[in-house]
N, C-alpha and C. Protein backbone atom coordinates (compact mmCIF):
# COMPACT_ATOMS: atom_id res chain seq x y z
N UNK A 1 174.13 -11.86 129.12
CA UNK A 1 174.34 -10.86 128.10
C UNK A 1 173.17 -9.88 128.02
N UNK A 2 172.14 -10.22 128.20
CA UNK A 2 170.78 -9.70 127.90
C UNK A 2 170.79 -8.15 129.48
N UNK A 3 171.37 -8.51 130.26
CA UNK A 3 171.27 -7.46 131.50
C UNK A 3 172.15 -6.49 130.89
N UNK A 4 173.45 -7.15 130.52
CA UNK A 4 174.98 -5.92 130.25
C UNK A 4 174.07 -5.37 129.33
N UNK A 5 173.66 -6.22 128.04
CA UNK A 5 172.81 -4.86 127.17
C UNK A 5 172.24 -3.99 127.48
N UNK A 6 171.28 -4.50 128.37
CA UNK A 6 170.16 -3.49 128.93
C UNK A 6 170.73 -2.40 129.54
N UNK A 7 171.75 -2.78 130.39
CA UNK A 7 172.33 -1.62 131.55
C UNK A 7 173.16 -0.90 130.73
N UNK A 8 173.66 -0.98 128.80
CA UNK A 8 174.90 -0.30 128.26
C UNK A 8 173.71 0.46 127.53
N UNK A 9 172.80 0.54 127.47
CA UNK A 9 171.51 0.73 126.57
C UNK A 9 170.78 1.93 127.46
N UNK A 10 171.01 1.36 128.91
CA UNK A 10 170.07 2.54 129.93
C UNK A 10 171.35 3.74 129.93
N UNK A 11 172.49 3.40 129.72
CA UNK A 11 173.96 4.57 130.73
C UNK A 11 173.87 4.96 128.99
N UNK A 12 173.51 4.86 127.89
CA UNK A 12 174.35 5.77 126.65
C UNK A 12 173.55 6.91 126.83
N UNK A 13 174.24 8.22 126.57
CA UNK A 13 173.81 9.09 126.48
C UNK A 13 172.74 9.56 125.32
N UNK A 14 172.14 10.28 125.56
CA UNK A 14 171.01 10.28 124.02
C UNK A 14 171.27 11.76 123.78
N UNK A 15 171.36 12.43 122.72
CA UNK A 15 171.63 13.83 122.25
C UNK A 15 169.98 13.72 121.15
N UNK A 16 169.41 14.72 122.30
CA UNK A 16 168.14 14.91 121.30
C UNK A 16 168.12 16.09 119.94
N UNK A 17 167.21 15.21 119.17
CA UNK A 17 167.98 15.86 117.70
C UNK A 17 166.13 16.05 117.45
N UNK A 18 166.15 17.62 116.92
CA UNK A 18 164.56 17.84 116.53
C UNK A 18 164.97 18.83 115.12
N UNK A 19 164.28 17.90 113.90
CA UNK A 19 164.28 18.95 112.94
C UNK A 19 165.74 18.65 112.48
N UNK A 20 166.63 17.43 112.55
CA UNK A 20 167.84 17.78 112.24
C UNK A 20 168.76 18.26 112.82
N UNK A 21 168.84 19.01 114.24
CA UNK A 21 169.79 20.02 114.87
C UNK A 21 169.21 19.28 116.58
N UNK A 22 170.27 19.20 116.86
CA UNK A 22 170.34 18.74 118.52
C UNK A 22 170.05 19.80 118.96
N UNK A 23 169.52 20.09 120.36
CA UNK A 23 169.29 20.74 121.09
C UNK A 23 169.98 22.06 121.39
N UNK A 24 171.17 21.46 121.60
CA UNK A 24 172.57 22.46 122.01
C UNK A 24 172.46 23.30 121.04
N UNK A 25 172.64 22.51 119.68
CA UNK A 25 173.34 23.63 118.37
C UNK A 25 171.75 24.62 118.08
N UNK A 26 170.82 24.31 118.60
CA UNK A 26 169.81 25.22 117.99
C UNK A 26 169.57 26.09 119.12
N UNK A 27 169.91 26.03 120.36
CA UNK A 27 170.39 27.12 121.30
C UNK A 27 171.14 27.67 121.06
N UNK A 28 172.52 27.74 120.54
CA UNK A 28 173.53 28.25 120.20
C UNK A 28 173.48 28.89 119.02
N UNK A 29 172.37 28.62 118.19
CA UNK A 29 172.42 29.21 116.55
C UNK A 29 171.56 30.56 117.63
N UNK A 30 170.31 30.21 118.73
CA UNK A 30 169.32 31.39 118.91
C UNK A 30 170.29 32.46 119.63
N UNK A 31 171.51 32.40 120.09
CA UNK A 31 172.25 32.91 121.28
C UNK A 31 172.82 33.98 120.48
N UNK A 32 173.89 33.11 119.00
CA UNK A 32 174.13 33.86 117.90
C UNK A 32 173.60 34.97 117.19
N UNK A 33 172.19 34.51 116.77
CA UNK A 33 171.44 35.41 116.43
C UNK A 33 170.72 36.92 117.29
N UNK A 34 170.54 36.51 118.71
CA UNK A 34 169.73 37.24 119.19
C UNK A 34 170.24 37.58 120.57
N UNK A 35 171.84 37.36 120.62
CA UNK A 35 172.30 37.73 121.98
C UNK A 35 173.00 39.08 122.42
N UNK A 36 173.00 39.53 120.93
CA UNK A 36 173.55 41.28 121.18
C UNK A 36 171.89 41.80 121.29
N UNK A 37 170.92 41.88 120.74
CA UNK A 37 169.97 42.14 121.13
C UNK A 37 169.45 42.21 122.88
N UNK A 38 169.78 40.90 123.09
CA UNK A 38 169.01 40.74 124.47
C UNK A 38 170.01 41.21 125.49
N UNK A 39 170.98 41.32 124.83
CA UNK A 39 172.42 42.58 125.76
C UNK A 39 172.16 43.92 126.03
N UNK A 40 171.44 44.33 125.05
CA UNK A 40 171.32 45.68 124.27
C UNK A 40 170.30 46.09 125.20
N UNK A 41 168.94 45.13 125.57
CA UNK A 41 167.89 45.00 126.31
C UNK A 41 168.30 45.37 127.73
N UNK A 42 169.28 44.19 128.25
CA UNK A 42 169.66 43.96 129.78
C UNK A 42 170.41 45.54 129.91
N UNK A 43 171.19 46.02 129.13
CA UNK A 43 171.65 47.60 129.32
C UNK A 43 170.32 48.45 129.71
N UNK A 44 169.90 48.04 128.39
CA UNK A 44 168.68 49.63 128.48
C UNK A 44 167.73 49.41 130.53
N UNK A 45 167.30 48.17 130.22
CA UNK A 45 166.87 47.77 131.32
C UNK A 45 167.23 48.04 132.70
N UNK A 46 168.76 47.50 132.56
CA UNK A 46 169.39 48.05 134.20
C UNK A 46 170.12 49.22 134.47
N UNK A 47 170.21 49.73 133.23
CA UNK A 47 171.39 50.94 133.29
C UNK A 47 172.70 50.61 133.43
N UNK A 48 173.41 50.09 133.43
CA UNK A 48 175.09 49.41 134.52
C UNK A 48 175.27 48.30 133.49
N UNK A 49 176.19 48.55 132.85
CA UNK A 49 176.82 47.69 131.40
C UNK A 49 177.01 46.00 132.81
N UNK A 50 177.73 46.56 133.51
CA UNK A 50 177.74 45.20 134.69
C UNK A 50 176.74 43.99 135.22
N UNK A 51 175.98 44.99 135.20
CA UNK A 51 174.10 44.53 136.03
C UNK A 51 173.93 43.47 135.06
N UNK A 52 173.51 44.25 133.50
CA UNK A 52 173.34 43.70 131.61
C UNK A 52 174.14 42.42 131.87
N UNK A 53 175.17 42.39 132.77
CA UNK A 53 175.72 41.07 131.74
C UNK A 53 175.33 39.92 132.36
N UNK A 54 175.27 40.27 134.06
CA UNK A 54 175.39 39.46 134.98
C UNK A 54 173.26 39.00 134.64
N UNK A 55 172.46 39.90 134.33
CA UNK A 55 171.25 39.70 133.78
C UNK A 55 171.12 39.07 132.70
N UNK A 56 171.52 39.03 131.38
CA UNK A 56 172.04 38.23 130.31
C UNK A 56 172.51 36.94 130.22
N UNK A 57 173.45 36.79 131.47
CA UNK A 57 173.69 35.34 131.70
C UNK A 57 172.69 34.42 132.44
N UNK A 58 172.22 35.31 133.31
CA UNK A 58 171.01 34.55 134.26
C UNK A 58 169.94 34.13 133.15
N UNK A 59 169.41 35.54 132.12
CA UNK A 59 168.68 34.97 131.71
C UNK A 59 169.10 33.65 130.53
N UNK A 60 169.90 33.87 130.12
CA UNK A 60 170.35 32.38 128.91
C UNK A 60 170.34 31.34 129.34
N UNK A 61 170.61 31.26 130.75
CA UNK A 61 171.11 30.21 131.21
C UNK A 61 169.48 29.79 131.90
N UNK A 62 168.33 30.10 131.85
CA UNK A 62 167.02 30.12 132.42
C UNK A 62 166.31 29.55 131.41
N UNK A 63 166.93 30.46 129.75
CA UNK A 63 166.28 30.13 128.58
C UNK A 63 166.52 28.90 128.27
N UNK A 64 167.76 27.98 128.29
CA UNK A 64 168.59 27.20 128.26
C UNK A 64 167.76 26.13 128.92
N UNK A 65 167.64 26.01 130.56
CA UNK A 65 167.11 24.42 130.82
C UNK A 65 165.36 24.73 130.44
N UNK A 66 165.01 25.87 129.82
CA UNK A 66 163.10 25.62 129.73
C UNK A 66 163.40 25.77 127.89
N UNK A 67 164.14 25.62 127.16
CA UNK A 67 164.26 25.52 125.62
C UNK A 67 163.50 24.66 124.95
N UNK A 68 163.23 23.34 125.99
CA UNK A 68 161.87 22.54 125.06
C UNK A 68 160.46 23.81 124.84
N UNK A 69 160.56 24.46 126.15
CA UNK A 69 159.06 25.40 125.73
C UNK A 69 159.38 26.39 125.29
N UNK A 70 160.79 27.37 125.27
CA UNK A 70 160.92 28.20 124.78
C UNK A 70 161.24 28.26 123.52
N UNK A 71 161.60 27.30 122.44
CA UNK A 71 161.42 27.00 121.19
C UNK A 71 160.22 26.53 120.52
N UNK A 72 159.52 26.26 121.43
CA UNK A 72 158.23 25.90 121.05
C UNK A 72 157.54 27.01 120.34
N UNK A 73 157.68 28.02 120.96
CA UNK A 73 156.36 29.26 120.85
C UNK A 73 157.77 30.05 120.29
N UNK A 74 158.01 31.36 120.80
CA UNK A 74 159.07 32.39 120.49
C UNK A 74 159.87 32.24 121.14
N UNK A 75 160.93 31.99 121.38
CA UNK A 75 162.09 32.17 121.94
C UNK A 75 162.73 32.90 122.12
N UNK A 76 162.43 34.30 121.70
CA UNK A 76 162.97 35.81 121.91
C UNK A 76 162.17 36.06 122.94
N UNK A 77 160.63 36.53 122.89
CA UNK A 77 159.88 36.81 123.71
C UNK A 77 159.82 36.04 125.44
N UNK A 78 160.07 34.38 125.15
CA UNK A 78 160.01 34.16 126.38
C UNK A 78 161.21 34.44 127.04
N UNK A 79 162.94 34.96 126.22
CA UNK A 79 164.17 35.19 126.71
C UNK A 79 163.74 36.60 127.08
N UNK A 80 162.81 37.85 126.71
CA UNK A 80 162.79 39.04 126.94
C UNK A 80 161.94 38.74 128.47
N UNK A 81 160.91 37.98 128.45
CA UNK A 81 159.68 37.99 129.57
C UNK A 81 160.48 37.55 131.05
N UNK A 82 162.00 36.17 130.19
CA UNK A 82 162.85 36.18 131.79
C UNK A 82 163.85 37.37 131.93
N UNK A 83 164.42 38.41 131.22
CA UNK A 83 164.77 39.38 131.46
C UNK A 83 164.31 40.31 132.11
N UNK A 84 163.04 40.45 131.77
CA UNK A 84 161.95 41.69 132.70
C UNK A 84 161.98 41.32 134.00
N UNK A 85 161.51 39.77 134.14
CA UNK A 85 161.37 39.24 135.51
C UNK A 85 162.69 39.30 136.29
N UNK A 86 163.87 39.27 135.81
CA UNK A 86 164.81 38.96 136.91
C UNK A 86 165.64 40.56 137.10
N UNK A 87 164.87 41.27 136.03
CA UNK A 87 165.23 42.53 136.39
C UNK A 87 164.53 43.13 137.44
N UNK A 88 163.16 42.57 137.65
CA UNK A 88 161.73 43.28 138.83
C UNK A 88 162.73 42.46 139.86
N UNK A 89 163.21 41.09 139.70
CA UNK A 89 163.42 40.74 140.92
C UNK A 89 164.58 41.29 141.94
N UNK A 90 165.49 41.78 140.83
CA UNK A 90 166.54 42.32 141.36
C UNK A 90 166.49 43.61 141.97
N UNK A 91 165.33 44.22 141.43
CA UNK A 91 164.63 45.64 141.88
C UNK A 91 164.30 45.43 143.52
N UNK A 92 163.29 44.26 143.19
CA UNK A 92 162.76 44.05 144.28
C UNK A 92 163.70 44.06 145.67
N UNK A 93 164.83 42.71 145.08
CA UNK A 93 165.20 42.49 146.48
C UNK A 93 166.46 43.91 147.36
N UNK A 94 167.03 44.67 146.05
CA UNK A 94 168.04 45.67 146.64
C UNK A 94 167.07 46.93 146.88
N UNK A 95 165.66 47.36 146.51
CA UNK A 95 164.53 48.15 146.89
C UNK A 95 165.50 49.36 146.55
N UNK A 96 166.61 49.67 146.73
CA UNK A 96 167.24 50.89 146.78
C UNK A 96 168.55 50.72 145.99
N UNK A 97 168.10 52.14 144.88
CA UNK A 97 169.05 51.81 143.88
C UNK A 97 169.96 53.37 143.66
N UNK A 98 171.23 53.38 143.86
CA UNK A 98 171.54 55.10 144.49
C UNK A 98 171.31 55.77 142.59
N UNK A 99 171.28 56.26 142.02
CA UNK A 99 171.37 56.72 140.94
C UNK A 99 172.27 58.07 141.08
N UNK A 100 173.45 58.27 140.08
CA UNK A 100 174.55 58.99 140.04
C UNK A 100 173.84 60.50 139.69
N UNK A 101 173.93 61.62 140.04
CA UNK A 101 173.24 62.65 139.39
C UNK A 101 174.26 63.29 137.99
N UNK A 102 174.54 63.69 137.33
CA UNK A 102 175.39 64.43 135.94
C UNK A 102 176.68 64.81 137.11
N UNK A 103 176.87 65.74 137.62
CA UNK A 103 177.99 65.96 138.62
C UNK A 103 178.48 65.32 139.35
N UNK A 104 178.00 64.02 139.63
CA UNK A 104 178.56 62.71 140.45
C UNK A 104 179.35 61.91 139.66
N UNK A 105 178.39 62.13 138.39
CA UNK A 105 179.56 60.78 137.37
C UNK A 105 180.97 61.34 137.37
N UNK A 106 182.19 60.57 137.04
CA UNK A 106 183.36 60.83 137.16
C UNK A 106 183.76 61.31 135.38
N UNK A 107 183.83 62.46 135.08
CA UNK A 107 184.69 63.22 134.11
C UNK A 107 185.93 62.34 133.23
N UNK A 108 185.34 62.18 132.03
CA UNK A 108 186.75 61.11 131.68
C UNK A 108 187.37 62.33 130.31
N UNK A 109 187.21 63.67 130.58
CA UNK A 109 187.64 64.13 129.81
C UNK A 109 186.67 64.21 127.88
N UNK A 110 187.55 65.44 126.65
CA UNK A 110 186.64 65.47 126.02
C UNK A 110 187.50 64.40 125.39
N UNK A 111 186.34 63.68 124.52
CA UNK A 111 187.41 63.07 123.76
C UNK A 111 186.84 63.04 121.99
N UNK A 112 187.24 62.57 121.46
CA UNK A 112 186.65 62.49 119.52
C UNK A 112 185.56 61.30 119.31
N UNK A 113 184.74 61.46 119.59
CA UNK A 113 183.98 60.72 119.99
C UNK A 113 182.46 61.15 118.89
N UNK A 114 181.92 60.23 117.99
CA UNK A 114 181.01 60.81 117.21
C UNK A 114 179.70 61.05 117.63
N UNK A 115 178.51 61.56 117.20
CA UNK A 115 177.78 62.85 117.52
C UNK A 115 176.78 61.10 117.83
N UNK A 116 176.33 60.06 117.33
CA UNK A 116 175.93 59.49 117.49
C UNK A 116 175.81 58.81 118.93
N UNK A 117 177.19 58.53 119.26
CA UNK A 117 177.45 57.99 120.41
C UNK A 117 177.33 58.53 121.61
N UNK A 118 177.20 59.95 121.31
CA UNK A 118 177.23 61.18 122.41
C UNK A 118 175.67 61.44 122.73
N UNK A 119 175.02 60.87 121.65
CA UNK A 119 173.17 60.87 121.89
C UNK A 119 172.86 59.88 122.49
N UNK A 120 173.51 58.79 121.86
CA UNK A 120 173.26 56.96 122.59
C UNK A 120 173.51 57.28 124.23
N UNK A 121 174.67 57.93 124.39
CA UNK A 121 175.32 58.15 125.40
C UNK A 121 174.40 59.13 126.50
N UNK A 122 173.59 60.27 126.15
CA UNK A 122 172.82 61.18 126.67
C UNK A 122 171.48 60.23 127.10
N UNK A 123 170.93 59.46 125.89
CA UNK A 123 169.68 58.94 126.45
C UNK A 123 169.85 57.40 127.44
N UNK A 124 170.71 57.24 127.35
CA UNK A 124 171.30 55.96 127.96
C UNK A 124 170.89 56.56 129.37
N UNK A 125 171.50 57.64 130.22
CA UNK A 125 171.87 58.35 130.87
C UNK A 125 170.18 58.92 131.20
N UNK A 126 169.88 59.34 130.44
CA UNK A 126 168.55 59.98 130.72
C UNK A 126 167.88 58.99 130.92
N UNK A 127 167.23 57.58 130.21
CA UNK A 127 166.88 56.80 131.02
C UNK A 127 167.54 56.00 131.95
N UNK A 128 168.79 55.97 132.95
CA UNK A 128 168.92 55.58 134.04
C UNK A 128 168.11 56.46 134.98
N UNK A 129 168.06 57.79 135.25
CA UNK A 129 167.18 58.62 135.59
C UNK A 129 165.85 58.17 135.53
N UNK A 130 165.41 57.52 135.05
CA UNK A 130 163.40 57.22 134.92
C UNK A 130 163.74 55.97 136.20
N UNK A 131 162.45 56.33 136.38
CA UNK A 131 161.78 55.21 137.74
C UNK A 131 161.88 53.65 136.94
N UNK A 132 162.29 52.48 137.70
CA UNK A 132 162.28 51.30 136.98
C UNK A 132 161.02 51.17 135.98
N UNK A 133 160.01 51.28 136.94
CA UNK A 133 158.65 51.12 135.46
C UNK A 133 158.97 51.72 134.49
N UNK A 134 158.55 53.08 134.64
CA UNK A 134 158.34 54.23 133.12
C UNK A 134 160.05 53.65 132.61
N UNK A 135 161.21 53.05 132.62
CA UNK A 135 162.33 53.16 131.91
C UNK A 135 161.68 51.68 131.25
N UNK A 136 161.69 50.53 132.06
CA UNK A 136 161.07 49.25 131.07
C UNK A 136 159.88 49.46 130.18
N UNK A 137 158.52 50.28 130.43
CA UNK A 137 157.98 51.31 129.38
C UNK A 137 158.25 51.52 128.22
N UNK A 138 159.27 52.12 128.40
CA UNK A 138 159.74 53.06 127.70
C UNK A 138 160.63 51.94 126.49
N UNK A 139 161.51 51.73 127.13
CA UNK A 139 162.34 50.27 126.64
C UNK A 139 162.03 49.80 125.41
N UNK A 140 160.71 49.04 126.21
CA UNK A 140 159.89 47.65 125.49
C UNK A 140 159.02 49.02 124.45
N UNK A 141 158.22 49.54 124.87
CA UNK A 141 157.31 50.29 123.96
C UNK A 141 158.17 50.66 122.97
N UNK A 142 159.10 51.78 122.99
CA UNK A 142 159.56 52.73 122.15
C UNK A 142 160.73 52.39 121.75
N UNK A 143 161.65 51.36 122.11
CA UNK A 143 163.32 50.90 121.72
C UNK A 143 162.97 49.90 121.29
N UNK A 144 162.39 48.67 121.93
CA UNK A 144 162.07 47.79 120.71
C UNK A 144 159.99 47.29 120.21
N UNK A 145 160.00 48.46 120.01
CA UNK A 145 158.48 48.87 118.88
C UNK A 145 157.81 47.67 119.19
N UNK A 146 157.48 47.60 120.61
CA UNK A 146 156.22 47.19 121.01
C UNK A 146 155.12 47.36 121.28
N UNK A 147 154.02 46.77 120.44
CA UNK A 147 152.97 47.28 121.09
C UNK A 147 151.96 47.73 122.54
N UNK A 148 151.25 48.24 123.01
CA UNK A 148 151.03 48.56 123.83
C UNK A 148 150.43 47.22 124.72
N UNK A 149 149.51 46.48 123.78
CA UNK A 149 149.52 45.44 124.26
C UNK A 149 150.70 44.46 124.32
N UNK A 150 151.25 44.33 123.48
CA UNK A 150 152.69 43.00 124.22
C UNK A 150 153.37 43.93 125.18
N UNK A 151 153.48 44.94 125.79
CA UNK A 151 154.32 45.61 126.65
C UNK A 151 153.63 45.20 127.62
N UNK A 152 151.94 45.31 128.05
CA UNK A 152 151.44 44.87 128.92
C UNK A 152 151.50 43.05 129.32
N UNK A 153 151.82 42.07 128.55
CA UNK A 153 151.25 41.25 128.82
C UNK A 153 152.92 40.99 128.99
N UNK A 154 153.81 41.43 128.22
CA UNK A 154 155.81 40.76 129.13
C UNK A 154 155.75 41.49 130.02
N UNK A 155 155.13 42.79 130.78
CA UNK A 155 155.37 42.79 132.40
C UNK A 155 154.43 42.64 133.10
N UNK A 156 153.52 42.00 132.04
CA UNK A 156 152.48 41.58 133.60
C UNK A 156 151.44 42.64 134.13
N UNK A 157 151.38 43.99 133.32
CA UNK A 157 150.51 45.08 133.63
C UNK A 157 149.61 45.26 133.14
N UNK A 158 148.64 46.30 133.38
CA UNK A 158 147.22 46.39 132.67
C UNK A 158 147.77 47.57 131.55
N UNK A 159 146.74 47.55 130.44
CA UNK A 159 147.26 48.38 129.20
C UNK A 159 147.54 50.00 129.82
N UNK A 160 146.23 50.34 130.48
CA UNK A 160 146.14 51.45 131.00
C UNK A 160 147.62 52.09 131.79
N UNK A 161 148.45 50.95 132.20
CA UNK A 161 149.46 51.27 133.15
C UNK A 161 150.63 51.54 132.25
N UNK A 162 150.54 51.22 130.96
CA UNK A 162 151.83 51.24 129.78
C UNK A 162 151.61 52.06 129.45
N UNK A 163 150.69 53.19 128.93
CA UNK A 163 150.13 53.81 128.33
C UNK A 163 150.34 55.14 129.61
N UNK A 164 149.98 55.16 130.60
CA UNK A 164 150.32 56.22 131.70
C UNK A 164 151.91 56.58 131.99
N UNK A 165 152.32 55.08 132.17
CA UNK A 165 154.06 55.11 132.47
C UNK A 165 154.97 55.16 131.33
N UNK A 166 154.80 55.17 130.41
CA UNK A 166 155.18 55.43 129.13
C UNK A 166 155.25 56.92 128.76
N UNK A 167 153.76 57.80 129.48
CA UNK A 167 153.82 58.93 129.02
C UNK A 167 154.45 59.74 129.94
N UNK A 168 154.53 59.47 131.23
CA UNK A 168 155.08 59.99 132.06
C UNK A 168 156.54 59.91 131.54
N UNK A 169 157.10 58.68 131.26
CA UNK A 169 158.39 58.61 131.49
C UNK A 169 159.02 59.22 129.90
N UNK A 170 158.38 59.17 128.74
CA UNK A 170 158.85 60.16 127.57
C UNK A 170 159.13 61.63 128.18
N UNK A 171 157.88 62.24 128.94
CA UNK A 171 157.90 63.71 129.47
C UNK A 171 158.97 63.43 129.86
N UNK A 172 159.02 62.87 130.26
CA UNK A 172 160.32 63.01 131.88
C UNK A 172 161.85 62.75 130.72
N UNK A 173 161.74 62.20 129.73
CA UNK A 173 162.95 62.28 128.57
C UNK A 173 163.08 63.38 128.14
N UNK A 174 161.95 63.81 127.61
CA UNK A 174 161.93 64.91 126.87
C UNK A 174 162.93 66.30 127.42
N UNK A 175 162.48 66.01 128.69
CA UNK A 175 162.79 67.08 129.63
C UNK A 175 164.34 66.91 129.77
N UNK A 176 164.33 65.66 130.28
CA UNK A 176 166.20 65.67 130.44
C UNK A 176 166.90 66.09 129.22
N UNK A 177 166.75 65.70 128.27
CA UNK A 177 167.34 66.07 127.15
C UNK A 177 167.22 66.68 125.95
N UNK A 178 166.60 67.93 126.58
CA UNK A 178 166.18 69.34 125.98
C UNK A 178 166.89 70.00 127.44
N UNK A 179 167.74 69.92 128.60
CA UNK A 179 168.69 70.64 129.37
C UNK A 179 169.60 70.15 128.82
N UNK A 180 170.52 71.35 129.28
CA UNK A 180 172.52 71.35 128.29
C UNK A 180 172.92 70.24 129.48
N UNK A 181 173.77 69.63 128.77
CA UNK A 181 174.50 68.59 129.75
C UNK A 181 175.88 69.35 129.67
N UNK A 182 176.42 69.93 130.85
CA UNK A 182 178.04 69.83 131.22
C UNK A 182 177.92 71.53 130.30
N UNK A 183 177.28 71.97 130.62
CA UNK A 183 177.44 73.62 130.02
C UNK A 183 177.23 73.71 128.79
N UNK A 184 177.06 72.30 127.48
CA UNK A 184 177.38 72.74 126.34
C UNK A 184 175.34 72.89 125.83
N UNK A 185 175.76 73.53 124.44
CA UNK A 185 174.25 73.89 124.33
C UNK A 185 173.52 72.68 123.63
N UNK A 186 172.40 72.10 123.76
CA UNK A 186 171.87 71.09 123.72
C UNK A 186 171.11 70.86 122.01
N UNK A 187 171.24 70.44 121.05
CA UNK A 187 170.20 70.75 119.95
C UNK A 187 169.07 69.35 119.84
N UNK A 188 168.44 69.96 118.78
CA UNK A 188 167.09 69.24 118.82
C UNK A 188 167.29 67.97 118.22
């Protein structure tokens, strides 16, 4: 009797419970809370609503088996730091990324569409246009109000380099969207 115990004792499954909440459900409460965010991120990041999702899942699913350490400390920050990374990596390995110019995209007609969405829609667009750096820059600094230092230390750069590619890549906004898009006149 003493072995069957032992061996029904080694095969039960154990559901680790910290704080009251198993593992699973306190991944799933952070996914809830903070997964249109880190969507919102993987867009701005790759440009291609497609890229975002297929990036989004990689990263959850990354956040997911390292959750003992990523609940430990922040769990947003270390889900943003594997976003950056598997976005450089994806940079890395396709090196060449064609970018559509305004006359390439395909025309879906005008439609009723509010003044908001048509700006979301312009700068969306204007940063696919920025070089991968100055657009993650830009991103992390100015979309979600990071400091200059945490921008440097989730990609891994020196301050000096956030602070250069940041300014480059605002100019380089500024510029796109102060020109008329599609003939109409552009306001401030």
């Amino acid at each position: 009797m003493d072995a069957e115990e032992d061996w029904q004792a080694e095969s039960a499954v154990v559901d680790v419970v910290v704080s009251g909440r198993s593992r699973d459900a306190e991944f799933v409460a952070f996914v809830a809370e903070h997964g249109a965010t880190l969507r919102r991120i993987a867009t701005l990041l790759s440009g291609d609503p497609h890229r975002a999702e297929e990036l989004l899942q990689a990263t959850l699913e990354r956040t997911y088996r390292a959750w003992g350490r990523a609940r430990d400390g922040d769990p947003m920050a270390y889900s943003r730091r594997i976003l950056a990374n598997l976005r450089i990596d994806t940079w890395r390995r396709t090196r060449r990324e064609l970018l559509l110019t305004q006359d390439q995209l395909p025309d879906h007609g005008e439609s009723d569409r509010s003044t908001e969405i048509v700006l979301r829609d312009e700068l969306t667009r204007a940063l696919r246009a920025l070089p991968v750096k100055q657009r993650r820059v830009v991103v992390l600094r100015h979309l979600l109000d990071m400091s200059e230092a945490e921008v440097a230390a989730e990609l891994g750069i020196a301050r000096g380099t956030v602070k250069s590619a940041g300014a480059r890549g605002l100019t380089a906004l500024r510029r796109a969207l102060s020109d008329p898009i599609d003939g109409a006149e552009s306001t401030p």
